[in-house]
Protein backbone atom coordinates (compact mmCIF):
# COMPACT_ATOMS: atom_id res chain seq x y z
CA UNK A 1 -21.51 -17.37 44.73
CA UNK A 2 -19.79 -19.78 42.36
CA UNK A 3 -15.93 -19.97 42.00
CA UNK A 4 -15.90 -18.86 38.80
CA UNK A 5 -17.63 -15.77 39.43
CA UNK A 6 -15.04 -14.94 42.56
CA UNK A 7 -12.61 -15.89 39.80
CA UNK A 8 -13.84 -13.63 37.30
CA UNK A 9 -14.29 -11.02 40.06
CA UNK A 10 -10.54 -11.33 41.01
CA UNK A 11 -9.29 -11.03 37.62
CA UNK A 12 -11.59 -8.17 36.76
CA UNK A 13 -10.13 -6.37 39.47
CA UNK A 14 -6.45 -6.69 38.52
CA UNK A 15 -6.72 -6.35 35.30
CA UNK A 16 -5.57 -2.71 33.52
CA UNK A 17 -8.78 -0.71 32.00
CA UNK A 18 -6.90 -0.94 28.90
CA UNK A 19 -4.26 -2.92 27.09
CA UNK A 20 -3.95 -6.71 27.87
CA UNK A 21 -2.59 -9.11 30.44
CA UNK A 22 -2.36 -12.72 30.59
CA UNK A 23 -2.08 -14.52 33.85
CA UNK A 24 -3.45 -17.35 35.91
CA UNK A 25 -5.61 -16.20 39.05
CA UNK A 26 -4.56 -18.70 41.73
CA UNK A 27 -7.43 -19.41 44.30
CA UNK A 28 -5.94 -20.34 47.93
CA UNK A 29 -9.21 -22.10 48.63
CA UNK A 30 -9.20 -24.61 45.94
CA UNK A 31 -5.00 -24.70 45.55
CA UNK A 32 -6.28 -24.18 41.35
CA UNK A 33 -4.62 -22.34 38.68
CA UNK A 34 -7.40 -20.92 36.30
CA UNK A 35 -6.12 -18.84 33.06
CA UNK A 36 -7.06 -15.03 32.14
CA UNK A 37 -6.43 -12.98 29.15
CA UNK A 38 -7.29 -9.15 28.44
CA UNK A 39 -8.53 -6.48 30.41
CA UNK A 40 -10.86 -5.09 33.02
CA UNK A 41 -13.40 -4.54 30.12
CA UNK A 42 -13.58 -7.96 28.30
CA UNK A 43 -11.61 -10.76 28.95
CA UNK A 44 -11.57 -14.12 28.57
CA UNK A 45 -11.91 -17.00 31.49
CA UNK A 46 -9.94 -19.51 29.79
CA UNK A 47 -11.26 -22.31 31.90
CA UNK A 48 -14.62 -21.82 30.91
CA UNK A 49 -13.75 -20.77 27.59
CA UNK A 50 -16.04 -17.49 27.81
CA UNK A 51 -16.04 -14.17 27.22
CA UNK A 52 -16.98 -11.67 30.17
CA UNK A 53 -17.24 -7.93 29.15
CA UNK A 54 -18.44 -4.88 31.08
CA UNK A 55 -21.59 -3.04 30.31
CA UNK A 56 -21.56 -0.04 32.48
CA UNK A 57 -21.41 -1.50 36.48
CA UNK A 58 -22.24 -4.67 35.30
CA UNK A 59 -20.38 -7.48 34.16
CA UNK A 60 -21.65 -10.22 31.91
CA UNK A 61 -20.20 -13.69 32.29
CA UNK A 62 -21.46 -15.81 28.77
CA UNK A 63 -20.15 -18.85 29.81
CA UNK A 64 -22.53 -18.61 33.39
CA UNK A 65 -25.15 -16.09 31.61
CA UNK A 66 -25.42 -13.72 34.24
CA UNK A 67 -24.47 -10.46 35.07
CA UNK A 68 -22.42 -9.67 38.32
CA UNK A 69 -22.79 -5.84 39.29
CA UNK A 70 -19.40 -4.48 40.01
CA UNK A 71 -17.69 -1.20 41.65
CA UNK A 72 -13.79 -1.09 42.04
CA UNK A 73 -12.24 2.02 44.44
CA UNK A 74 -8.86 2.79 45.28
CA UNK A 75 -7.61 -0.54 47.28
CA UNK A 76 -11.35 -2.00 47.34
CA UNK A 77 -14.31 -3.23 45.52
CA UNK A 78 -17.82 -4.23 45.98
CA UNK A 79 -20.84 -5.93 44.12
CA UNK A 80 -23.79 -8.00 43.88
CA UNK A 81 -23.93 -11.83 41.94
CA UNK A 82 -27.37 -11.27 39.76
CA UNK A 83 -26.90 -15.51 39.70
CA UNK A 84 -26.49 -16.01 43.19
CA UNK A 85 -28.79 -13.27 44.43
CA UNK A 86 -25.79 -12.17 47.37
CA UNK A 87 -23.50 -9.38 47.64
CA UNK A 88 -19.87 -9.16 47.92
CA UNK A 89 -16.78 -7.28 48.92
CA UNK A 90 -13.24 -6.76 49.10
CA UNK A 91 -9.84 -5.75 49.24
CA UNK A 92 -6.99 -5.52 46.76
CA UNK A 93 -3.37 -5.98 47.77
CA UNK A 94 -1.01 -5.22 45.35
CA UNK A 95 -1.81 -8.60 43.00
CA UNK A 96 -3.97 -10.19 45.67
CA UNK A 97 -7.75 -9.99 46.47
CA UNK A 98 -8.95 -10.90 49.77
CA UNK A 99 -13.34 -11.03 48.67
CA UNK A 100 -15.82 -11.85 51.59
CA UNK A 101 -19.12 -13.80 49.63
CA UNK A 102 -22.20 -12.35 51.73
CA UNK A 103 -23.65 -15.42 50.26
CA UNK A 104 -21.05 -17.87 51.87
CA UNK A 105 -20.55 -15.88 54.73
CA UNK A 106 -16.66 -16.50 54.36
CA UNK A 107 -13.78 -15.03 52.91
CA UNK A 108 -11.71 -16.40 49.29
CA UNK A 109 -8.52 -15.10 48.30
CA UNK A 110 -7.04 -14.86 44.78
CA UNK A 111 -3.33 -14.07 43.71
CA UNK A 112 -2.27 -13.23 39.94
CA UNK A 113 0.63 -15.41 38.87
C-alpha cells in the first residue's frame, strides 16, 4: 500500500460525514506533515493536490486513480487497496489511527494535528 493511500485512509477516517475540517495527518513512520481539507465524503489531499470522494464503500483517489474499498465501525475500520491488491485494518483512538497494511505486513500510525 502506498503512503498516500494510508494517508488518505487516516484522514478519511477522522474526518466528520459532514461539514469540513482542515488539518495535517502526521505519519509517525515518515516524521511528515501532509495537509487535509473537508470531510469523510470528498476531501482534498493537499500534497497531492487531488480530490478523493466516496462512492458508496469505495473511495476514489484522482490523484493515484484508484479506488480503495472502505468500512469504518465504532473505534475501527477495514478495507481493501484496489491499487495495491492487499487488505487493511485498524483502529481509531480518539485523533489517532493505528492501520496494519496486509500488504506490508506491518503496522503505520497517523495523528490529526
Amino acid at each position: 500500500m502506498k503512503e498516500e493511500t494510508r494517508r488518505a485512509v487516516a484522514f478519511a477516517v477522522l474526518a466528520p460525514e459532514e461539514g469540513n475540517k482542515d488539518c495535517e495527518i502526521y505519519s509517525y513512520d515518515k516524521d511528515r506533515r501532509s495537509k487535509f481539507t473537508g470531510n469523510s465524503n470528498d476531501f482534498l489531499d493537499g500534497d497531492m493536490g487531488a480530490r478523493v470522494t466516496r462512492f458508496g464503500p469505495d473511495l476514489y483517489h484522482y490523484g493515484l486513480w484508484q479506488y480503495v474499498s472502505l468500512t469504518v465501525t465504532d473505534r475501527s475500520f477495514s478495507g481493501y487497496d484496489h491499487g495495491a491488491k492487499c487488505h487493511f485494518e485498524g483502529v481509531i483512538k480518539d485523533w489517532t489511527v493505528q492501520l496494519y497494511d496486509h500488504g506490508e505486513a506491518r503496522y503505520f500510525d497517523y495523528g490529526a494535528v
